[in-house]
N, C-alpha and C. Protein backbone atom coordinates (compact mmCIF):
# COMPACT_ATOMS: atom_id res chain seq x y z
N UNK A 1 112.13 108.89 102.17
CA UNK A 1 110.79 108.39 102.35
C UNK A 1 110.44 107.51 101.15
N UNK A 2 109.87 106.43 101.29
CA UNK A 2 109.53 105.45 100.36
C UNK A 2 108.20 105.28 99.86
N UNK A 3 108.00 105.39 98.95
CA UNK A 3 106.41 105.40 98.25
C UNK A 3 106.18 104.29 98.28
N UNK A 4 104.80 103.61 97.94
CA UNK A 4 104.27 102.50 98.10
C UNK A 4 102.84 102.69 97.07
N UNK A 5 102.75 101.98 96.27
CA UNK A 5 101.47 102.04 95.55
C UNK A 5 100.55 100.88 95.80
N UNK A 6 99.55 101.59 96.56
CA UNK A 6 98.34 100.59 96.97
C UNK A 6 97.21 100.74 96.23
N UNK A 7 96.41 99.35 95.89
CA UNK A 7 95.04 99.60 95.45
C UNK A 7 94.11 99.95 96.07
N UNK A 8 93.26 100.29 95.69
CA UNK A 8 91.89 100.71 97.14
C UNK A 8 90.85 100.81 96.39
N UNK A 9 89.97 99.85 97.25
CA UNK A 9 88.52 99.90 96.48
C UNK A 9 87.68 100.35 97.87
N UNK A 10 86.69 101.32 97.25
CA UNK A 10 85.63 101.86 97.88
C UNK A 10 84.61 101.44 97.93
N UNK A 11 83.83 100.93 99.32
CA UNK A 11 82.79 99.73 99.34
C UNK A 11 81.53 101.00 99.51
N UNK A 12 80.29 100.69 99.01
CA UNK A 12 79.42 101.87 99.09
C UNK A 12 79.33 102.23 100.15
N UNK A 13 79.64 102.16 101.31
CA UNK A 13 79.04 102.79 102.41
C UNK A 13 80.16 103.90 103.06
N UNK A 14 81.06 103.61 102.13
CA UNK A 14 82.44 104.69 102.59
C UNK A 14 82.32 105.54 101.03
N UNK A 15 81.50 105.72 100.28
CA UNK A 15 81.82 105.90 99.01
C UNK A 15 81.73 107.43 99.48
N UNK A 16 81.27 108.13 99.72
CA UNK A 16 81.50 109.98 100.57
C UNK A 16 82.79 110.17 101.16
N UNK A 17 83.75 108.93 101.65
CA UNK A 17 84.42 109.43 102.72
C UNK A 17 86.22 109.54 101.97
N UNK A 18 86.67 110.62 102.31
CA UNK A 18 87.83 110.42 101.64
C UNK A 18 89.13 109.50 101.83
N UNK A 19 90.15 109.16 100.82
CA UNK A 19 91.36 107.98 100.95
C UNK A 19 91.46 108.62 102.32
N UNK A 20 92.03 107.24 102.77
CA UNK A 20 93.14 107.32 104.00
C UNK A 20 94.38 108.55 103.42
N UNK A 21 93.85 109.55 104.33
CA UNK A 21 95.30 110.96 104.34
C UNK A 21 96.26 111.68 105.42
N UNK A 22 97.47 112.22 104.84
CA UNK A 22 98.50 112.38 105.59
C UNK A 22 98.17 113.47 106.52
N UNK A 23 97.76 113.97 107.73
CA UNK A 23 97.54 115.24 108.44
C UNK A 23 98.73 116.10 107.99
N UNK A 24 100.08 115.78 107.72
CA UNK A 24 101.01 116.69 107.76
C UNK A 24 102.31 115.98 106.71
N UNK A 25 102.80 117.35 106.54
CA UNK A 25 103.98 116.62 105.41
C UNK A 25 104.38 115.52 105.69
N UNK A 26 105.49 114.99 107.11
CA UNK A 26 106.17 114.05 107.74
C UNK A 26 105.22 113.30 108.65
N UNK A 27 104.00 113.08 108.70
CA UNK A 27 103.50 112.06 109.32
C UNK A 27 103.21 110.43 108.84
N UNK A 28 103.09 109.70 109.56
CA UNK A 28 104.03 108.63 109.68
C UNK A 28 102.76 107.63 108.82
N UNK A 29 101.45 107.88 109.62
CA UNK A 29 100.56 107.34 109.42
C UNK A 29 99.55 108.44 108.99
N UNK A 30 98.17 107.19 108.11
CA UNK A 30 97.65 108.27 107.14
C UNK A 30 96.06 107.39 107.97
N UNK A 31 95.16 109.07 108.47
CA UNK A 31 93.80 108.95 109.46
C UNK A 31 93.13 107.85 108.09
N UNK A 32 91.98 107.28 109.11
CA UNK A 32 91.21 106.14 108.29
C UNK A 32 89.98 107.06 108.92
N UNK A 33 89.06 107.02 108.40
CA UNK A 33 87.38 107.35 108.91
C UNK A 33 86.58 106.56 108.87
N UNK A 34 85.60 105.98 109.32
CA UNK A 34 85.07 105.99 110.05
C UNK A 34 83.24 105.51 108.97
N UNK A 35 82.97 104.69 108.73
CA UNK A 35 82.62 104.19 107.37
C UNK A 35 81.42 104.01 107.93
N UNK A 36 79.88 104.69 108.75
CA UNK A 36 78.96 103.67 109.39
C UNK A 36 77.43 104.29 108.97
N UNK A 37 76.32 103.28 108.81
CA UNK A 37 75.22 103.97 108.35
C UNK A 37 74.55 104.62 109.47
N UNK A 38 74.75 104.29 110.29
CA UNK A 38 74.61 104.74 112.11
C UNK A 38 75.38 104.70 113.04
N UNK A 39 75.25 105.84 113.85
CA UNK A 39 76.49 106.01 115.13
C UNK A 39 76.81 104.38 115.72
N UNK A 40 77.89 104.64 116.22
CA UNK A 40 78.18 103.91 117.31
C UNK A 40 78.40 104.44 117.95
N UNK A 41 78.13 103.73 119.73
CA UNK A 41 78.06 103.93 121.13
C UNK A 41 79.04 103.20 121.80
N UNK A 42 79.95 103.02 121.90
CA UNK A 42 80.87 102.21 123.03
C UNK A 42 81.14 102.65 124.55
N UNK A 43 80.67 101.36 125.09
CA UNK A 43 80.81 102.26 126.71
C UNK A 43 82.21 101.62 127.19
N UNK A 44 81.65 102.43 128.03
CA UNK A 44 83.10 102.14 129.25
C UNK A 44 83.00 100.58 129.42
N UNK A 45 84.71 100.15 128.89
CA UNK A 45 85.40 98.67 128.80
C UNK A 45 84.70 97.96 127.56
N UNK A 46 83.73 98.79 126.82
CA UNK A 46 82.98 97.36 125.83
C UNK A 46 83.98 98.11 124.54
N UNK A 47 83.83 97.50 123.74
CA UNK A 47 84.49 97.24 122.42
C UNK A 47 84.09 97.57 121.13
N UNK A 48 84.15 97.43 120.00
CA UNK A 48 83.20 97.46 118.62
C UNK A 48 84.23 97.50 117.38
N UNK A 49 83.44 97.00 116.23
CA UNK A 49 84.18 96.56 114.85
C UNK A 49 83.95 97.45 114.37
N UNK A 50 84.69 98.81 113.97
CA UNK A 50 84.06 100.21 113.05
C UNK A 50 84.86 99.98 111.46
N UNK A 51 84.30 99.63 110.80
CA UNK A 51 83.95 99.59 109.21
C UNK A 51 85.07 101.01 108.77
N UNK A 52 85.07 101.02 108.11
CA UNK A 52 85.79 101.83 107.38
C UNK A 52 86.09 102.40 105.56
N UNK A 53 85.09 101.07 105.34
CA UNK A 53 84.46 101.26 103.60
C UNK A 53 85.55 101.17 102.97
N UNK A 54 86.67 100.73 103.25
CA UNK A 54 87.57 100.49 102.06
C UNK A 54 88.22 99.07 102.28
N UNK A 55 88.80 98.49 101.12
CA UNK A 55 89.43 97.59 100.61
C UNK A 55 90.44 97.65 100.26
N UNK A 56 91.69 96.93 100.49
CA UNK A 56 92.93 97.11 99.73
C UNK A 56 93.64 96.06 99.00
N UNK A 57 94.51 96.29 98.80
CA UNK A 57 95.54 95.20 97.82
C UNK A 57 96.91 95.21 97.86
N UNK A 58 97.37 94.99 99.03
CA UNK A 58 98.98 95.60 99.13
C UNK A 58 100.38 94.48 98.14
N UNK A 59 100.76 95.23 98.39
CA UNK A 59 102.41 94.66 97.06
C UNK A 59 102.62 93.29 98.14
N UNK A 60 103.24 92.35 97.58
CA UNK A 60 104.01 91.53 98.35
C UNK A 60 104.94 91.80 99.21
N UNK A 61 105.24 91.32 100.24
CA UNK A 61 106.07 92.12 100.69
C UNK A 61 105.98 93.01 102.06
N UNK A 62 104.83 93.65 101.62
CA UNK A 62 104.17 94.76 102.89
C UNK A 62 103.11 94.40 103.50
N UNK A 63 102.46 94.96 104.42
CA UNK A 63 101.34 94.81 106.00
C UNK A 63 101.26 96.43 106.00
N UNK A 64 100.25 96.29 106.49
CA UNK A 64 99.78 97.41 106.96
C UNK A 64 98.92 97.43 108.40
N UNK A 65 99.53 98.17 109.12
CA UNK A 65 99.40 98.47 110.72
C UNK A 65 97.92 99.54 111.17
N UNK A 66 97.30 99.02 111.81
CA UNK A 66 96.16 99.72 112.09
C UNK A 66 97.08 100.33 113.73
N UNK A 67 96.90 101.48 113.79
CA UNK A 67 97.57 102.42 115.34
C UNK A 67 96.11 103.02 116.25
N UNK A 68 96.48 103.29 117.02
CA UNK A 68 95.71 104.32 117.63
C UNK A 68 95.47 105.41 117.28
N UNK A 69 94.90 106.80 117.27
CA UNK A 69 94.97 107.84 117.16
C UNK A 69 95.29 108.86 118.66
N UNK A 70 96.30 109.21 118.91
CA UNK A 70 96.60 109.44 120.26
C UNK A 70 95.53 110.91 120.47
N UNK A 71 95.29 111.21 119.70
CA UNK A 71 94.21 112.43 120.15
C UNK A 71 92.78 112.07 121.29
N UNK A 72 92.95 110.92 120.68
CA UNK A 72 91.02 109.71 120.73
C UNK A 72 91.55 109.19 122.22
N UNK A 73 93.18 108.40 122.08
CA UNK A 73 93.84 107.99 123.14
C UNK A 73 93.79 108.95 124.31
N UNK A 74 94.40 109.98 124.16
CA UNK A 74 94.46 111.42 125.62
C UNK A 74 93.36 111.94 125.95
N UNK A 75 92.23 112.40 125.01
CA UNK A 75 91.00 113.11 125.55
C UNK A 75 89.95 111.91 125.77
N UNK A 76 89.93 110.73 125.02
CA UNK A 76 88.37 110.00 126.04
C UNK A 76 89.05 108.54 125.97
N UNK A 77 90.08 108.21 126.38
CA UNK A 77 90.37 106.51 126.93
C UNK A 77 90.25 105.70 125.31
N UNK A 78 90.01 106.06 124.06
CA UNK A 78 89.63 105.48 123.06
C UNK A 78 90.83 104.66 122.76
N UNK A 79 91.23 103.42 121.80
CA UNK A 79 92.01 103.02 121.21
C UNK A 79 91.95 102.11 120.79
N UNK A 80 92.79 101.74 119.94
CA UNK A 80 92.68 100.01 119.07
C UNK A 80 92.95 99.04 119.71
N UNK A 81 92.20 97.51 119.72
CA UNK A 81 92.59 96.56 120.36
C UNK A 81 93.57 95.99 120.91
N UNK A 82 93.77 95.41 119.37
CA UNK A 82 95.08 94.68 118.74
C UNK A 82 95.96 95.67 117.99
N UNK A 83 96.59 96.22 118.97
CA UNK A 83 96.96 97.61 118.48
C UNK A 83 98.92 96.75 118.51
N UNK A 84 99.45 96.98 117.01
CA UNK A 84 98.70 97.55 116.02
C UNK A 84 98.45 96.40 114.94
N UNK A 85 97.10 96.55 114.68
CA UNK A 85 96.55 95.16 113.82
C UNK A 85 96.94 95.64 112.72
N UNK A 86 97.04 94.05 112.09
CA UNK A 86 97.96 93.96 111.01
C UNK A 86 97.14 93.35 109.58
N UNK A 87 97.08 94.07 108.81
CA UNK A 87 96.48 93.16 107.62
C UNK A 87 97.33 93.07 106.54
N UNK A 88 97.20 91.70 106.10
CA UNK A 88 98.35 90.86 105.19
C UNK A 88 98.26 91.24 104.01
N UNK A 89 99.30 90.93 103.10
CA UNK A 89 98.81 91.04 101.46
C UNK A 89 98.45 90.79 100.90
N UNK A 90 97.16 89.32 101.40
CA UNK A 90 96.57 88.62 100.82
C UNK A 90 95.23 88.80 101.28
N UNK A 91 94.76 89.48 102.57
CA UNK A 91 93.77 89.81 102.60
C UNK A 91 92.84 90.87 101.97
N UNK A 92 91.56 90.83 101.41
CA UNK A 92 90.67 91.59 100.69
C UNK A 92 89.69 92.13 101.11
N UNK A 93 89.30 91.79 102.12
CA UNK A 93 88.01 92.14 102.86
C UNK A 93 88.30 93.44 103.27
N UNK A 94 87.06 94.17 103.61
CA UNK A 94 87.55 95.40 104.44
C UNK A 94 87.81 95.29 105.71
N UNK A 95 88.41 96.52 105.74
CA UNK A 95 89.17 97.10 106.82
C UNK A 95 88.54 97.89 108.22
N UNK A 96 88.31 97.05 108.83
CA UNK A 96 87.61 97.10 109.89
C UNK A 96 88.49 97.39 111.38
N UNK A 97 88.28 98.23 112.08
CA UNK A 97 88.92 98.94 113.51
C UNK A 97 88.16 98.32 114.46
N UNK A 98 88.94 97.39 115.36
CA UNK A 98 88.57 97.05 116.24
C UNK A 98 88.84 98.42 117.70
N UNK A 99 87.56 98.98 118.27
CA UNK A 99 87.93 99.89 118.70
C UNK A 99 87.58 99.79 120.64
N UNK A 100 88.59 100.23 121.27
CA UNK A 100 88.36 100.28 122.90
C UNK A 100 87.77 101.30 123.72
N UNK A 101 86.91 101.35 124.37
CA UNK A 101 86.68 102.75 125.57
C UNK A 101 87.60 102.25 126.50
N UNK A 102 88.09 102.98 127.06
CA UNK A 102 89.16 102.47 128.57
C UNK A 102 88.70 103.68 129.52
N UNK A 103 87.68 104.75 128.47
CA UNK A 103 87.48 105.84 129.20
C UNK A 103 86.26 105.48 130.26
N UNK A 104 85.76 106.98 130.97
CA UNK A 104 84.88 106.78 132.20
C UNK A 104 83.40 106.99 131.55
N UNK A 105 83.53 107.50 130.19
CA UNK A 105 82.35 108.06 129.93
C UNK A 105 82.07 107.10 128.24
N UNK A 106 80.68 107.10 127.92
CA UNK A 106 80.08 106.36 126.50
C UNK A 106 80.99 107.17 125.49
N UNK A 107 81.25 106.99 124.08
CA UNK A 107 82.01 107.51 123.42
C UNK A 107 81.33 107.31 122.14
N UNK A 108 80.78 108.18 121.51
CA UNK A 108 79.77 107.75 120.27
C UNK A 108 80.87 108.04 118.96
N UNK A 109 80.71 107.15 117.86
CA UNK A 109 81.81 107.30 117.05
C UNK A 109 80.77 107.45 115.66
N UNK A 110 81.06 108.38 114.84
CA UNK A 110 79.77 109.15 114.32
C UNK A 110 80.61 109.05 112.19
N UNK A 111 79.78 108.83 111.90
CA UNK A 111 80.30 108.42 110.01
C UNK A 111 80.70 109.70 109.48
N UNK A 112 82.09 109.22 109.06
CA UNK A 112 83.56 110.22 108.55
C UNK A 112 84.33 110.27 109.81
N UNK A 113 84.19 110.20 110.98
CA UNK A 113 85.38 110.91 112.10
C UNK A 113 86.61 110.06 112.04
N UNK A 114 87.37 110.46 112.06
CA UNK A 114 88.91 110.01 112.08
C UNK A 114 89.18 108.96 113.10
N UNK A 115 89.04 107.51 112.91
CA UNK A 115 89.05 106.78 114.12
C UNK A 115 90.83 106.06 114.14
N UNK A 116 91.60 105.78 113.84
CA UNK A 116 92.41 105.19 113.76
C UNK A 116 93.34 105.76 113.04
N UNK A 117 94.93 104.99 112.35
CA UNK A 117 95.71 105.36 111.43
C UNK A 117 96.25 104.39 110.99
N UNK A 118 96.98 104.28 109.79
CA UNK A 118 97.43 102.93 108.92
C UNK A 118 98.63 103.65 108.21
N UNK A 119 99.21 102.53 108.77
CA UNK A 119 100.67 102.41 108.27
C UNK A 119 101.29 101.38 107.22
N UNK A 120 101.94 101.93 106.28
CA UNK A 120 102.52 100.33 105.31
C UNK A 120 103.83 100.32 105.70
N UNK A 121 104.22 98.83 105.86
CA UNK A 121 105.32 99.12 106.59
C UNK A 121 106.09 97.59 105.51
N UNK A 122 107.05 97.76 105.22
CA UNK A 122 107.84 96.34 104.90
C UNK A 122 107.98 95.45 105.98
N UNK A 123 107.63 93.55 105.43
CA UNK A 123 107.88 92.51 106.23
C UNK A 123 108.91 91.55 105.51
N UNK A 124 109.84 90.85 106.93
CA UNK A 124 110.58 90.05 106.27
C UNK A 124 110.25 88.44 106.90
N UNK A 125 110.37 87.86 106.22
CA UNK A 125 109.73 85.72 106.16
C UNK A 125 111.27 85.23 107.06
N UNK A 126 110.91 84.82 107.82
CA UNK A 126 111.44 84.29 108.93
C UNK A 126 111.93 82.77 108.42
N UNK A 127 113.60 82.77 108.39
CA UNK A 127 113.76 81.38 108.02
C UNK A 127 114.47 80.72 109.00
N UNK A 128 114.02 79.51 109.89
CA UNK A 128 114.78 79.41 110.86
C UNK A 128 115.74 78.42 110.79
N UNK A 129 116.81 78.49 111.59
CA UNK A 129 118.36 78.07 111.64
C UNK A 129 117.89 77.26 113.04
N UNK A 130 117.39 75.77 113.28
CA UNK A 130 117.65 75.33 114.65
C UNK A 130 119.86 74.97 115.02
N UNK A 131 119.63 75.33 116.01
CA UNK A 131 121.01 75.28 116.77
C UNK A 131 121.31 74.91 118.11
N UNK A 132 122.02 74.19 118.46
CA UNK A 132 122.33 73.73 119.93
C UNK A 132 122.69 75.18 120.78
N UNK A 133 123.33 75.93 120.27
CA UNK A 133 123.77 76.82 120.60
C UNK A 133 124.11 78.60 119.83
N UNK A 134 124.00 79.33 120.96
CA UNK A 134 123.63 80.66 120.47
C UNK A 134 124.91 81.52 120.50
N UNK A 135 125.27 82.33 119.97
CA UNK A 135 126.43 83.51 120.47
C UNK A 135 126.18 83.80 121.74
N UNK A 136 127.14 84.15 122.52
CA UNK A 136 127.44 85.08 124.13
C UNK A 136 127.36 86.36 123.67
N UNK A 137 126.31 87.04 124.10
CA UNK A 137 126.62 88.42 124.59
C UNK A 137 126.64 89.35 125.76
N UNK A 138 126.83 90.18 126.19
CA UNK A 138 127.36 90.84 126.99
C UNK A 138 126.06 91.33 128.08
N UNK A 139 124.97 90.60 127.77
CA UNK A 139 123.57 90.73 127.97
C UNK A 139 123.63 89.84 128.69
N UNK A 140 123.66 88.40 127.90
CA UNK A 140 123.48 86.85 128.10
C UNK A 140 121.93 86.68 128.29
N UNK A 141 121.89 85.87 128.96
CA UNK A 141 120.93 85.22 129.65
C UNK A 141 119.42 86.12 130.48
């Protein structure tokens, strides 16, 4: 398992809520909460930007993956958009969850609840080779 040292700044309105943490020794991704001075309401098919009060600063190199939370996913239709959104190493702003109802019923999302998960993951810069032609494989076409 590979460590990663991230900065994190706490914007006042998440300043109560604790770092992004691991539920369990081997889990993959670490819960984000849920940063708001008032509930949110999302209904069935509408959408919303849930805040999350923190800021980061990642190494060169790495992204970090906003996921679903499959708990939110199985019991009320909940989940991330742009799943899984990606923020760069150059971005500073906070970290904001774009979040879905797909469920039948309103879904109120209430300051601290565990809405999402974030992952750091290594990226590699794409250098491209144009070519007339590709290897055959056993796939092809």
């Amino acid at each position: 398992m590979t460590k990663v040292t991230v900065a994190v700044k706490r914007l006042n309105h998440g300043a109560d809520l604790p770092l992004p943490s691991y539920a369990t020794t081997f889990s993959a991704g670490a819960d984000l909460f849920a940063a708001l001075k008032s509930t949110i309401e999302i209904a069935p098919g509408a959408r919303s930007l849930v805040p999350t009060g923190l800021a980061i600063q990642l190494p060169v190199g790495y992204e970090a993956q906003i996921r679903p939370r499959s708990g939110l996913a199985l019991d009320h239709g909940i989940s991330v958009l742009n799943s899984p959104g990606t923020i760069d190493a150059d971005f500073r702003g906070e970290i904001g969850v774009i979040m879905i109802n797909h469920g039948d019923e309103p879904f109120t999302i209430e300051h601290g609840m565990r809405i999402a998960q974030l992952i750091i993951a290594p990226i590699s810069t794409i250098i491209w080779h144009e070519t007339s032609e590709l290897d055959d494989t056993s796939r092809g076409t």
